[in-house]
C-alpha atoms as a PDB file:
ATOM      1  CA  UNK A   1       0.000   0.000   0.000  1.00  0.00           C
ATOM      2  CA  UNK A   2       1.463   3.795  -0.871  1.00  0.00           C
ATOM      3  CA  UNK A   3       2.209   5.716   1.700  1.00  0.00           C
ATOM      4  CA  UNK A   4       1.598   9.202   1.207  1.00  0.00           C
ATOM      5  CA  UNK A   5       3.945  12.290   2.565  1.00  0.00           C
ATOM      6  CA  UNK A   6       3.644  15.862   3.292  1.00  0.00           C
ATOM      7  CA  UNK A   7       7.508  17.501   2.219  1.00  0.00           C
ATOM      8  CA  UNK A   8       6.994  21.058   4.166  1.00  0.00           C
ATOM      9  CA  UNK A   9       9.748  23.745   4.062  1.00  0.00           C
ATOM     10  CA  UNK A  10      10.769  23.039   0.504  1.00  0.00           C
ATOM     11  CA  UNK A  11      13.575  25.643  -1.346  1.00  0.00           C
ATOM     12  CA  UNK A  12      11.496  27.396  -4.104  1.00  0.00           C
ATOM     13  CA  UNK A  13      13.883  26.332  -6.668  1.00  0.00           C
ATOM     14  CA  UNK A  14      13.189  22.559  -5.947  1.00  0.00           C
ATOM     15  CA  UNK A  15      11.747  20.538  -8.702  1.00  0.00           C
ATOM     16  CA  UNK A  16       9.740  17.443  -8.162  1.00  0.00           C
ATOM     17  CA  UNK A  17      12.871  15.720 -10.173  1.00  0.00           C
ATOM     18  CA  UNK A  18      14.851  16.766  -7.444  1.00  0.00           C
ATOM     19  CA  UNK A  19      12.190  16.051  -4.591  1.00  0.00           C
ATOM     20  CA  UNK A  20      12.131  12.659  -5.870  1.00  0.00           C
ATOM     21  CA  UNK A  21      15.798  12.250  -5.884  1.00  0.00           C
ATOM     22  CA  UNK A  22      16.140  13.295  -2.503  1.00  0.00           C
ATOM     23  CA  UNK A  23      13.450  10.549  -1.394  1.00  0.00           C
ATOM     24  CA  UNK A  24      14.561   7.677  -3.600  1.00  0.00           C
ATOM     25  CA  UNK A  25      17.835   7.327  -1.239  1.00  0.00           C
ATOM     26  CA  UNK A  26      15.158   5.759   1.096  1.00  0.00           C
ATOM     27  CA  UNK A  27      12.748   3.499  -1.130  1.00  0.00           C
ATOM     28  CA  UNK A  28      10.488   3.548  -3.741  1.00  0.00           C
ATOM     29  CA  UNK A  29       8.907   6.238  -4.783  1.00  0.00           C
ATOM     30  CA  UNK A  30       5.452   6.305  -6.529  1.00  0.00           C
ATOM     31  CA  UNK A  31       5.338  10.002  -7.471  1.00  0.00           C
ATOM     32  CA  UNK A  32       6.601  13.190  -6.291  1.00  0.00           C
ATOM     33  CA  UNK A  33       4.911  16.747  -6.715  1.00  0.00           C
ATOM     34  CA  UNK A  34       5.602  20.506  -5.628  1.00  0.00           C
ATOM     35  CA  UNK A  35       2.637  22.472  -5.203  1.00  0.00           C
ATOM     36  CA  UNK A  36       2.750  25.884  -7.067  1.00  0.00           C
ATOM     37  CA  UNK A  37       0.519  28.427  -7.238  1.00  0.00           C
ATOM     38  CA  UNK A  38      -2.015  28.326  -9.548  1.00  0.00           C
ATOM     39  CA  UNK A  39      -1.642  31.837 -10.543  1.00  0.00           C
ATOM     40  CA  UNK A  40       2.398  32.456 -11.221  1.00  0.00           C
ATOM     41  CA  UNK A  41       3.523  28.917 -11.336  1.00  0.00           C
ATOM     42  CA  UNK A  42       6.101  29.570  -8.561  1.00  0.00           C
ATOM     43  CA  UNK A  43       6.380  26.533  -6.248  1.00  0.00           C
ATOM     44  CA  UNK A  44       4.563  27.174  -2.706  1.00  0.00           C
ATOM     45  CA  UNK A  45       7.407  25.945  -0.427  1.00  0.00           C
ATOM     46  CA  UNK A  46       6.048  22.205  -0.089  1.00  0.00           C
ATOM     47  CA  UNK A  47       5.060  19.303  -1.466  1.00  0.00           C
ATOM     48  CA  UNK A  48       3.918  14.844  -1.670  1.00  0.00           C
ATOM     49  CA  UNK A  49       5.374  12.463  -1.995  1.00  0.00           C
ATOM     50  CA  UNK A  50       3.999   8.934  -2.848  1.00  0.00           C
ATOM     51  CA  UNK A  51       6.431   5.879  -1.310  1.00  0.00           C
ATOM     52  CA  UNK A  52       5.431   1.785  -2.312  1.00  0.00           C
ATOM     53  CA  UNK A  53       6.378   0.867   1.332  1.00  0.00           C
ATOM     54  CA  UNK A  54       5.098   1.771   4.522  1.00  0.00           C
ATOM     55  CA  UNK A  55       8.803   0.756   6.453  1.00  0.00           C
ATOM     56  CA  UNK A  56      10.443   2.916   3.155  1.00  0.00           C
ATOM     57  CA  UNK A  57       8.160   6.106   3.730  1.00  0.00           C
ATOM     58  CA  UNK A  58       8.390   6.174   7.738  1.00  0.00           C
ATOM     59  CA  UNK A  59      12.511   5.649   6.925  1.00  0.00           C
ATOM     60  CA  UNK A  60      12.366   8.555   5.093  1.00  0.00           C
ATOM     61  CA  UNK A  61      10.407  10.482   7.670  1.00  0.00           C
ATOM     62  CA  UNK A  62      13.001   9.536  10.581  1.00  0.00           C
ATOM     63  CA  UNK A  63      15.827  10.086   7.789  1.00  0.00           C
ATOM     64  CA  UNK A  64      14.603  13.553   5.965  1.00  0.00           C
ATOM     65  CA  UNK A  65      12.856  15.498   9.282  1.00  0.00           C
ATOM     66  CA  UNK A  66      13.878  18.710  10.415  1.00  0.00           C
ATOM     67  CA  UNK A  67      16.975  18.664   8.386  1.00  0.00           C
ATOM     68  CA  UNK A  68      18.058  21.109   6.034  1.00  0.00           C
ATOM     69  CA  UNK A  69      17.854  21.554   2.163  1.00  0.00           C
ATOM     70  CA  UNK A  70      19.375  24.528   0.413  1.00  0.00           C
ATOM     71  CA  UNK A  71      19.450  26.600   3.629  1.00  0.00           C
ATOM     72  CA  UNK A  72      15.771  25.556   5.018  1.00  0.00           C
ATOM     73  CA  UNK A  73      14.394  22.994   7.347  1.00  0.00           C
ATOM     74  CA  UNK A  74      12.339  19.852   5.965  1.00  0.00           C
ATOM     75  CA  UNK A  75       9.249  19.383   7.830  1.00  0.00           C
ATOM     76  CA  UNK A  76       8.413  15.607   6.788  1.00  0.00           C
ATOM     77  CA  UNK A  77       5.307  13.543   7.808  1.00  0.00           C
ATOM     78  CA  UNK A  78       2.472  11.301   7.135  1.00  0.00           C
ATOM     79  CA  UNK A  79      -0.157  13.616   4.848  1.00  0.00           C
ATOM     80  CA  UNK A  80      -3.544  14.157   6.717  1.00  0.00           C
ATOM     81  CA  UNK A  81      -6.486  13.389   4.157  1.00  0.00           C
ATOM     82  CA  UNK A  82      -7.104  16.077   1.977  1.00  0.00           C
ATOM     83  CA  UNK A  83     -10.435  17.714   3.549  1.00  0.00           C
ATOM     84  CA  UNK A  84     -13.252  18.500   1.695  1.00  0.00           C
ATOM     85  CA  UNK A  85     -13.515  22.362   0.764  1.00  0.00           C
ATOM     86  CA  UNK A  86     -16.674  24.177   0.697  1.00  0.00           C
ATOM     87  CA  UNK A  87     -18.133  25.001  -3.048  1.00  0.00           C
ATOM     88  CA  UNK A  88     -17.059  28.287  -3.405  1.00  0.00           C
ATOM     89  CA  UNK A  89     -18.330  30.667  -5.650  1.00  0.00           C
ATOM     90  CA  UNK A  90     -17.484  34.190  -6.666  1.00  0.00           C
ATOM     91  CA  UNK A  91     -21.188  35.167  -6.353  1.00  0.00           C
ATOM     92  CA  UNK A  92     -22.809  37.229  -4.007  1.00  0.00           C
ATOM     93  CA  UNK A  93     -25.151  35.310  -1.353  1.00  0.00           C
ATOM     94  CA  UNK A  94     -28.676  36.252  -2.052  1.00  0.00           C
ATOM     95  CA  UNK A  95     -30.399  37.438   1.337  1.00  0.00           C
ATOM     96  CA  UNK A  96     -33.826  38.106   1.893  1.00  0.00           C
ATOM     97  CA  UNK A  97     -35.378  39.385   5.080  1.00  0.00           C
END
């Protein structure tokens, strides 16, 4: 079963090439992905990545946590399920006394 991680703390400049690098040293990894901003493109400072083994991914975790990549601190652990985000709209709520 994959084990999915949150990669917080993440250099701006990392690609998921490079994210998945960094985590292969520990296991096999399933996929890797950066998180950008929709908007500019520009990577928001943290990421997932996706391990084949449970022992691999919690490795990594004791391995990659709280040290430091291109002068900033990894913040590595299990991802939390995404939650479920309200339907948001752009309209205005319609209010009637």
């Amino acid at each position: 079963m994959n084990k999915k991680l949150y990669v917080g703390g993440l250099p701006y400049a990392v690609t998921e090439d490079k994210l998945k690098e960094i985590f292969s040293a520990h296991g096999t990894v399933e996929s890797a992905r950066v998180i950008t901003d929709r908007f500019t493109g520009r990577s928001r400072g943290f990421g997932f990545v996706e391990m084949t083994e449970d022992a691999e991914a919690q490795a990594a975790i004791d391995s990659l946590n709280g040290t430091e990549l291109e002068g900033r601190t990894l913040t590595v652990n299990e991802a939390r399920p995404q939650e479920k985000r309200s339907e948001g709209g752009g309209g205005r709520d319609r209010w009637e006394p």
